[in-house]
C-alpha atoms as a PDB file:
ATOM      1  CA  UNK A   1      13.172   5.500  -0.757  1.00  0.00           C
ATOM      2  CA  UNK A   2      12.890   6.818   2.949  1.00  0.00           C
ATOM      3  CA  UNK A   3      11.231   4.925   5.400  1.00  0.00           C
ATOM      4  CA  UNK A   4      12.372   1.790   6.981  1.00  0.00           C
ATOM      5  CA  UNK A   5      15.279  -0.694   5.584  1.00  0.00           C
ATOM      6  CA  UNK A   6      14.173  -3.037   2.839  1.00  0.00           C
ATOM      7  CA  UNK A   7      14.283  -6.780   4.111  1.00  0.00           C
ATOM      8  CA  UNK A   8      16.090  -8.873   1.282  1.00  0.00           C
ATOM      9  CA  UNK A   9      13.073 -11.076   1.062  1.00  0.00           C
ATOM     10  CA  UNK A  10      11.059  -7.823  -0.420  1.00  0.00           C
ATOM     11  CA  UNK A  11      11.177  -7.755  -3.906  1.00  0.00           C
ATOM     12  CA  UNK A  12      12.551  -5.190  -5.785  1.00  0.00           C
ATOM     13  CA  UNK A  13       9.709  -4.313  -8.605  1.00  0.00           C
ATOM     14  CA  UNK A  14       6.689  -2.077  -8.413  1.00  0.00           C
ATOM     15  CA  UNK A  15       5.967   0.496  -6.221  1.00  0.00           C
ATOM     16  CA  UNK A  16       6.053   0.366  -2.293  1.00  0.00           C
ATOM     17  CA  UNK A  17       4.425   1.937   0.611  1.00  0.00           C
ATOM     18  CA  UNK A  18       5.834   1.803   3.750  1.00  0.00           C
ATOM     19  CA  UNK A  19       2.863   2.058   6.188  1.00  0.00           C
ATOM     20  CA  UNK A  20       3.291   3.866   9.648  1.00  0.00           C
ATOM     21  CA  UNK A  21       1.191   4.161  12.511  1.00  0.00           C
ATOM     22  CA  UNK A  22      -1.755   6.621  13.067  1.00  0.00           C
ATOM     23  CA  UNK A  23      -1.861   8.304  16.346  1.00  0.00           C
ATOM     24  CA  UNK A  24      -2.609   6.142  19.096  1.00  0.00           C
ATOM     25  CA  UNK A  25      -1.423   2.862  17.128  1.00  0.00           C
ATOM     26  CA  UNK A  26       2.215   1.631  18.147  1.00  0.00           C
ATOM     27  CA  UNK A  27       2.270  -1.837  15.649  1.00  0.00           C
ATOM     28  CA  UNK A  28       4.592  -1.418  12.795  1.00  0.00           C
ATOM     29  CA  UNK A  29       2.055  -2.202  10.466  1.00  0.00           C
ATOM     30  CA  UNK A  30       4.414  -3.610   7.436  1.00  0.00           C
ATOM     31  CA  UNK A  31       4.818  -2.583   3.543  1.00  0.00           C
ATOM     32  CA  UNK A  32       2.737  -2.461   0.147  1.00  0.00           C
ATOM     33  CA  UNK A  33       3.618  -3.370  -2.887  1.00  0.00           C
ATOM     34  CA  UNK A  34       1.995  -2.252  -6.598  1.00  0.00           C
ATOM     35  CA  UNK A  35       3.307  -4.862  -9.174  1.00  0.00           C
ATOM     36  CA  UNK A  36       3.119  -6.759 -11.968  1.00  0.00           C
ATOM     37  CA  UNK A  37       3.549 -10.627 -10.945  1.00  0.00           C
ATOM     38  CA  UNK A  38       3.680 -11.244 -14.834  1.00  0.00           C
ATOM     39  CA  UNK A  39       6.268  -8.322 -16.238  1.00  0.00           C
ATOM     40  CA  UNK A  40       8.144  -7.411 -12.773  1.00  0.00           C
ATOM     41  CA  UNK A  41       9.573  -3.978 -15.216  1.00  0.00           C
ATOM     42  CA  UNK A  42       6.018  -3.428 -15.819  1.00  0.00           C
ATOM     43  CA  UNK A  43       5.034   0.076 -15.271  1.00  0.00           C
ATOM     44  CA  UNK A  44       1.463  -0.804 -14.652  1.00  0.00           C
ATOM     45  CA  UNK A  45       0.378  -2.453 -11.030  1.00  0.00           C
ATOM     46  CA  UNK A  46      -2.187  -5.462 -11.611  1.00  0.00           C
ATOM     47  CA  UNK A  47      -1.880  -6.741  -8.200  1.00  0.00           C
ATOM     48  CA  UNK A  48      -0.875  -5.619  -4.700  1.00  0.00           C
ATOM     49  CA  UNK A  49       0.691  -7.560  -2.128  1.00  0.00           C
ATOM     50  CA  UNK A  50       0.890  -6.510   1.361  1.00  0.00           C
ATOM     51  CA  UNK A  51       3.802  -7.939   4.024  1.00  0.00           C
ATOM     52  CA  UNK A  52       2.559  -7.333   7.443  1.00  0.00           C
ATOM     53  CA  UNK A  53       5.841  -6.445  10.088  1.00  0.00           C
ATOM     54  CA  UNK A  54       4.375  -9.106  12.476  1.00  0.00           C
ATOM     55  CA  UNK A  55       1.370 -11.998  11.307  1.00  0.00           C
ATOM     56  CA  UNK A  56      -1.375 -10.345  13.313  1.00  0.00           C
ATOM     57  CA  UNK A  57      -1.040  -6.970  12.587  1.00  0.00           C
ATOM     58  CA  UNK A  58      -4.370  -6.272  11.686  1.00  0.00           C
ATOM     59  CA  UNK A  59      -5.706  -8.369   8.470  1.00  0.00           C
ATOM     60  CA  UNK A  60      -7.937 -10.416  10.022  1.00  0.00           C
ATOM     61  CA  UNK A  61     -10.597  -9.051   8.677  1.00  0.00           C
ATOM     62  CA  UNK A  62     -11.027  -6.736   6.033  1.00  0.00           C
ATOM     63  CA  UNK A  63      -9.225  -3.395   5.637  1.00  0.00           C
ATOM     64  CA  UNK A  64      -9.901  -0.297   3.372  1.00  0.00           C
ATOM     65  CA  UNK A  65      -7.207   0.837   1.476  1.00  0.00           C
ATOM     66  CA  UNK A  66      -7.541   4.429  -0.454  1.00  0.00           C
ATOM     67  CA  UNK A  67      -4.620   5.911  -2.875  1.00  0.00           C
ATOM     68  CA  UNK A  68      -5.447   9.883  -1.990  1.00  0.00           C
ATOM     69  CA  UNK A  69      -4.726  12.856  -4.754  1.00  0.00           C
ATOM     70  CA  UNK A  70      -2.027  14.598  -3.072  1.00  0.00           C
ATOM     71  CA  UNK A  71       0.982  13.199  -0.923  1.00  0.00           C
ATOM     72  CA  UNK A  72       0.700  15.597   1.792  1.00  0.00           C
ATOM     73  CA  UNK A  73       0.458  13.841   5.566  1.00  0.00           C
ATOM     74  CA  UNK A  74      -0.593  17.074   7.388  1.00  0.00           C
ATOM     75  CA  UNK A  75      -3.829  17.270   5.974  1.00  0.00           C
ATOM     76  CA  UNK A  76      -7.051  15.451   7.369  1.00  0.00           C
ATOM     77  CA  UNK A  77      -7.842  12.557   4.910  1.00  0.00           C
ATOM     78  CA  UNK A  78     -11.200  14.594   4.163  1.00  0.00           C
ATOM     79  CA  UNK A  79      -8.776  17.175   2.427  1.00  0.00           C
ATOM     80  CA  UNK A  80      -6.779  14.517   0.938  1.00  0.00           C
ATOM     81  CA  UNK A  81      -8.825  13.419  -1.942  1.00  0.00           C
ATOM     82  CA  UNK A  82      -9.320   9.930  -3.675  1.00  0.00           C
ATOM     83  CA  UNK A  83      -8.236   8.407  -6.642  1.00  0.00           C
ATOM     84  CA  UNK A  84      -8.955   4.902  -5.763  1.00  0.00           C
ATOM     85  CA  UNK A  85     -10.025   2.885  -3.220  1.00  0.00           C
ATOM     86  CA  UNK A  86      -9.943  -1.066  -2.703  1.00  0.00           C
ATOM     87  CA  UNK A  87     -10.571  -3.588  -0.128  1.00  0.00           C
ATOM     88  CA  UNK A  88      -7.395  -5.644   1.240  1.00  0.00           C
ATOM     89  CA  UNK A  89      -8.844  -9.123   2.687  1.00  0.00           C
ATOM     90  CA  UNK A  90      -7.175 -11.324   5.261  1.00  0.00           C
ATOM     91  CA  UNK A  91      -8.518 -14.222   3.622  1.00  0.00           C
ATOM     92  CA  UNK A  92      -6.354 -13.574   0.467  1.00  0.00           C
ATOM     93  CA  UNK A  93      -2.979 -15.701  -1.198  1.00  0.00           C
ATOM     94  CA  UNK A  94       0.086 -14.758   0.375  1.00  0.00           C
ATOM     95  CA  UNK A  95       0.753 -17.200   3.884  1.00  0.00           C
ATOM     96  CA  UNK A  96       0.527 -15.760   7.377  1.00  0.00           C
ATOM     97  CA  UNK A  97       3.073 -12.621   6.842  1.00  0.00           C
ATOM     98  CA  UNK A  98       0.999 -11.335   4.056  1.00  0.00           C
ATOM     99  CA  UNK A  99      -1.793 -11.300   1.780  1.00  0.00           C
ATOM    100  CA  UNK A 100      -1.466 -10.877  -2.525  1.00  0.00           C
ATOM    101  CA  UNK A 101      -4.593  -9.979  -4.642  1.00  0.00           C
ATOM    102  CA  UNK A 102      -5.127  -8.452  -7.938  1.00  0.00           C
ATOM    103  CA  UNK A 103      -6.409  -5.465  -8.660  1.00  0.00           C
ATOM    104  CA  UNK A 104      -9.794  -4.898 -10.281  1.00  0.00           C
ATOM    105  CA  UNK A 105     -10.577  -2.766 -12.661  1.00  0.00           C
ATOM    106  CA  UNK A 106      -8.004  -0.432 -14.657  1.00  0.00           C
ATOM    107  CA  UNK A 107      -4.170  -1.150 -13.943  1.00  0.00           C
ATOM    108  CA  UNK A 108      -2.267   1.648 -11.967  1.00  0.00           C
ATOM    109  CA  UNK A 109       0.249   3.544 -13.912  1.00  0.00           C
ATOM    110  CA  UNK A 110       3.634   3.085 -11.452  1.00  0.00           C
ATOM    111  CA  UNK A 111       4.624   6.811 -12.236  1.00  0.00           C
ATOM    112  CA  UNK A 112       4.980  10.572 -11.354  1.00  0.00           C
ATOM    113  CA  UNK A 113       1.972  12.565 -12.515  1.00  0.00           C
ATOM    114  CA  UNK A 114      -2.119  12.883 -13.154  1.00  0.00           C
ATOM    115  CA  UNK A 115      -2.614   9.287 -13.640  1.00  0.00           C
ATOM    116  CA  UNK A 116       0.684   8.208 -11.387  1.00  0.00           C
ATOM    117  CA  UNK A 117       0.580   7.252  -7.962  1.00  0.00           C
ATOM    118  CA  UNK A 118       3.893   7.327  -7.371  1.00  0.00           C
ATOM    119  CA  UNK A 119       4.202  10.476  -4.469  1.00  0.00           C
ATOM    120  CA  UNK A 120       0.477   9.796  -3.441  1.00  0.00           C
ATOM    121  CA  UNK A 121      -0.978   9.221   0.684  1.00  0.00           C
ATOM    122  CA  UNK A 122      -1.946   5.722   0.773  1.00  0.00           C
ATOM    123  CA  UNK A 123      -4.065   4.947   3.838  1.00  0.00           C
ATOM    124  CA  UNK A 124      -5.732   2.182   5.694  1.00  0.00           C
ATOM    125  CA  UNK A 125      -8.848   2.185   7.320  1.00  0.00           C
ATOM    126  CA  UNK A 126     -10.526  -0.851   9.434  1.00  0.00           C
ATOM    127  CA  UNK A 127     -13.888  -0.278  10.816  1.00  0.00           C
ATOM    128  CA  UNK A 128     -14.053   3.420   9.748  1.00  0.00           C
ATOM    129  CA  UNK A 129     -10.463   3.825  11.321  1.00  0.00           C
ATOM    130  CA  UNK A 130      -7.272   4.849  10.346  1.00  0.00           C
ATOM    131  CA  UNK A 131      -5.191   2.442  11.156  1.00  0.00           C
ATOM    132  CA  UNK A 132      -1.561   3.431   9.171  1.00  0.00           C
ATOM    133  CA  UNK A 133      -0.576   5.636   5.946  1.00  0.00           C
ATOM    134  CA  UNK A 134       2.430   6.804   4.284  1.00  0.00           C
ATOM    135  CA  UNK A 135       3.650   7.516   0.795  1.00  0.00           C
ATOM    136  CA  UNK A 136       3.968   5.635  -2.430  1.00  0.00           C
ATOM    137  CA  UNK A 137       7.661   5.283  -4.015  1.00  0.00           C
ATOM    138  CA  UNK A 138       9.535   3.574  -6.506  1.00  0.00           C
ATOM    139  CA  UNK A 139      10.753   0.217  -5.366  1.00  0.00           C
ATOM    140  CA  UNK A 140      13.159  -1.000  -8.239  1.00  0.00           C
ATOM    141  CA  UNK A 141      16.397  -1.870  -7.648  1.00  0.00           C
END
Protein backbone atom coordinates (compact mmCIF):
# COMPACT_ATOMS: atom_id res chain seq x y z
CA UNK A 1 0.00 0.00 0.00
CA UNK A 2 1.52 3.57 -0.68
CA UNK A 3 1.68 5.97 1.89
CA UNK A 4 3.91 5.97 4.84
CA UNK A 5 5.97 2.77 6.30
CA UNK A 6 3.93 0.42 8.44
CA UNK A 7 5.21 0.51 12.18
CA UNK A 8 5.54 -3.26 13.34
CA UNK A 9 3.20 -2.53 16.17
CA UNK A 10 0.28 -2.00 13.34
CA UNK A 11 -1.46 -4.96 12.76
CA UNK A 12 -1.66 -6.57 9.70
CA UNK A 13 -5.65 -7.35 9.17
CA UNK A 14 -8.40 -5.17 7.80
CA UNK A 15 -8.21 -2.34 5.82
CA UNK A 16 -6.06 0.88 6.47
CA UNK A 17 -6.13 4.49 5.78
CA UNK A 18 -3.28 6.42 5.99
CA UNK A 19 -4.53 9.96 6.83
CA UNK A 20 -2.61 13.11 5.47
CA UNK A 21 -2.91 16.60 6.11
CA UNK A 22 -5.43 19.10 4.56
CA UNK A 23 -4.04 22.32 3.43
CA UNK A 24 -2.92 24.46 6.08
CA UNK A 25 -2.50 21.42 8.65
CA UNK A 26 1.27 20.21 9.07
CA UNK A 27 0.49 17.23 12.03
CA UNK A 28 0.88 13.81 10.66
CA UNK A 29 -2.36 12.89 11.71
CA UNK A 30 -1.77 8.86 12.05
CA UNK A 31 -3.62 5.65 10.42
CA UNK A 32 -7.17 3.83 10.35
CA UNK A 33 -7.89 0.63 10.57
CA UNK A 34 -11.36 -1.42 9.39
CA UNK A 35 -11.24 -4.86 11.20
CA UNK A 36 -12.60 -7.59 12.67
CA UNK A 37 -11.16 -7.90 16.42
CA UNK A 38 -13.00 -11.38 16.43
CA UNK A 39 -11.98 -13.08 12.79
CA UNK A 40 -8.71 -10.86 11.94
CA UNK A 41 -9.28 -12.75 7.95
CA UNK A 42 -12.66 -11.40 8.22
CA UNK A 43 -13.69 -9.60 5.19
CA UNK A 44 -16.24 -7.57 7.00
CA UNK A 45 -15.01 -4.41 9.36
CA UNK A 46 -17.05 -4.40 12.80
CA UNK A 47 -14.82 -2.00 14.42
CA UNK A 48 -12.30 0.73 13.59
CA UNK A 49 -9.36 1.65 15.42
CA UNK A 50 -7.51 4.74 14.85
CA UNK A 51 -3.47 5.22 15.88
CA UNK A 52 -2.80 8.84 16.08
CA UNK A 53 1.22 9.69 14.79
CA UNK A 54 1.61 11.75 18.04
CA UNK A 55 -1.12 11.50 21.39
CA UNK A 56 -2.60 14.92 20.77
CA UNK A 57 -3.18 14.99 17.35
CA UNK A 58 -6.54 16.01 17.38
CA UNK A 59 -9.06 13.44 19.27
CA UNK A 60 -9.83 15.31 22.00
CA UNK A 61 -12.96 15.81 21.16
CA UNK A 62 -15.03 14.37 18.68
CA UNK A 63 -14.20 13.99 14.98
CA UNK A 64 -16.39 13.18 11.86
CA UNK A 65 -15.28 10.57 9.84
CA UNK A 66 -17.08 10.00 6.21
CA UNK A 67 -16.11 6.92 3.72
CA UNK A 68 -16.89 9.05 0.24
CA UNK A 69 -18.16 7.12 -3.17
CA UNK A 70 -15.25 7.66 -5.28
CA UNK A 71 -11.40 7.66 -4.38
CA UNK A 72 -10.55 10.67 -6.23
CA UNK A 73 -8.53 13.52 -3.96
CA UNK A 74 -8.91 16.36 -6.54
CA UNK A 75 -12.39 16.79 -6.12
CA UNK A 76 -14.11 19.06 -3.39
CA UNK A 77 -15.66 16.66 -0.76
CA UNK A 78 -19.16 18.16 -1.98
CA UNK A 79 -18.40 16.18 -5.30
CA UNK A 80 -17.13 13.30 -3.46
CA UNK A 81 -20.20 11.60 -2.30
CA UNK A 82 -21.04 9.52 0.92
CA UNK A 83 -21.47 6.13 1.70
CA UNK A 84 -21.12 6.35 5.36
CA UNK A 85 -20.40 8.50 7.91
CA UNK A 86 -19.50 7.91 11.75
CA UNK A 87 -18.33 9.75 14.69
CA UNK A 88 -14.65 8.86 16.06
CA UNK A 89 -14.62 9.91 19.96
CA UNK A 90 -11.56 10.72 22.02
CA UNK A 91 -13.14 9.28 24.90
CA UNK A 92 -13.07 5.74 23.30
CA UNK A 93 -10.81 2.19 24.27
CA UNK A 94 -7.55 2.26 22.82
CA UNK A 95 -4.80 4.28 25.49
CA UNK A 96 -3.36 7.68 24.65
CA UNK A 97 -1.94 6.77 20.94
CA UNK A 98 -5.33 5.76 19.83
CA UNK A 99 -8.87 5.20 20.17
CA UNK A 100 -10.92 1.54 19.08
CA UNK A 101 -14.78 1.49 18.70
CA UNK A 102 -17.17 -0.64 16.91
CA UNK A 103 -19.05 0.11 14.26
CA UNK A 104 -22.82 0.53 14.33
CA UNK A 105 -25.02 -0.56 12.15
CA UNK A 106 -24.24 -2.90 8.99
CA UNK A 107 -20.55 -4.33 8.83
CA UNK A 108 -18.30 -2.90 5.95
CA UNK A 109 -17.48 -5.28 3.24
CA UNK A 110 -13.28 -4.97 3.18
CA UNK A 111 -13.38 -5.18 -0.74
CA UNK A 112 -13.15 -3.68 -4.31
CA UNK A 113 -16.57 -2.71 -5.64
CA UNK A 114 -20.38 -1.19 -5.02
CA UNK A 115 -20.55 -2.25 -1.52
CA UNK A 116 -16.44 -2.22 -0.99
CA UNK A 117 -14.60 0.47 0.44
CA UNK A 118 -11.52 -0.62 -0.38
CA UNK A 119 -10.18 2.45 -3.07
CA UNK A 120 -12.67 4.95 -1.35
CA UNK A 121 -11.65 8.97 0.14
CA UNK A 122 -11.92 8.65 3.75
CA UNK A 123 -11.98 12.05 5.45
CA UNK A 124 -12.02 13.73 8.77
CA UNK A 125 -13.78 16.61 9.77
CA UNK A 126 -13.65 18.44 13.39
CA UNK A 127 -15.83 21.37 13.87
CA UNK A 128 -17.05 21.47 10.22
CA UNK A 129 -13.27 21.15 9.16
CA UNK A 130 -11.24 19.04 7.25
CA UNK A 131 -8.73 18.12 9.15
CA UNK A 132 -6.87 14.95 7.03
CA UNK A 133 -8.04 12.31 4.22
CA UNK A 134 -6.56 9.75 2.12
CA UNK A 135 -7.46 6.41 0.65
CA UNK A 136 -8.62 3.08 1.92
CA UNK A 137 -6.31 -0.13 1.12
CA UNK A 138 -5.80 -3.55 1.94
CA UNK A 139 -3.71 -4.01 5.02
CA UNK A 140 -3.02 -7.89 5.19
CA UNK A 141 0.13 -9.17 5.30
Amino acid sequence: MCGPSTPSTTPRVGARVDFFPAPGRTLPLGNLLFLNPSSPTSRHATHVRFCQSTPTTCLDSSVLVSIHMTGDLTKPLADSGLMREFTLCGGGSGGEDGVDMALGGKALELGVGDEGIIGRRVSMRLGGEVVADGIVGFNFS
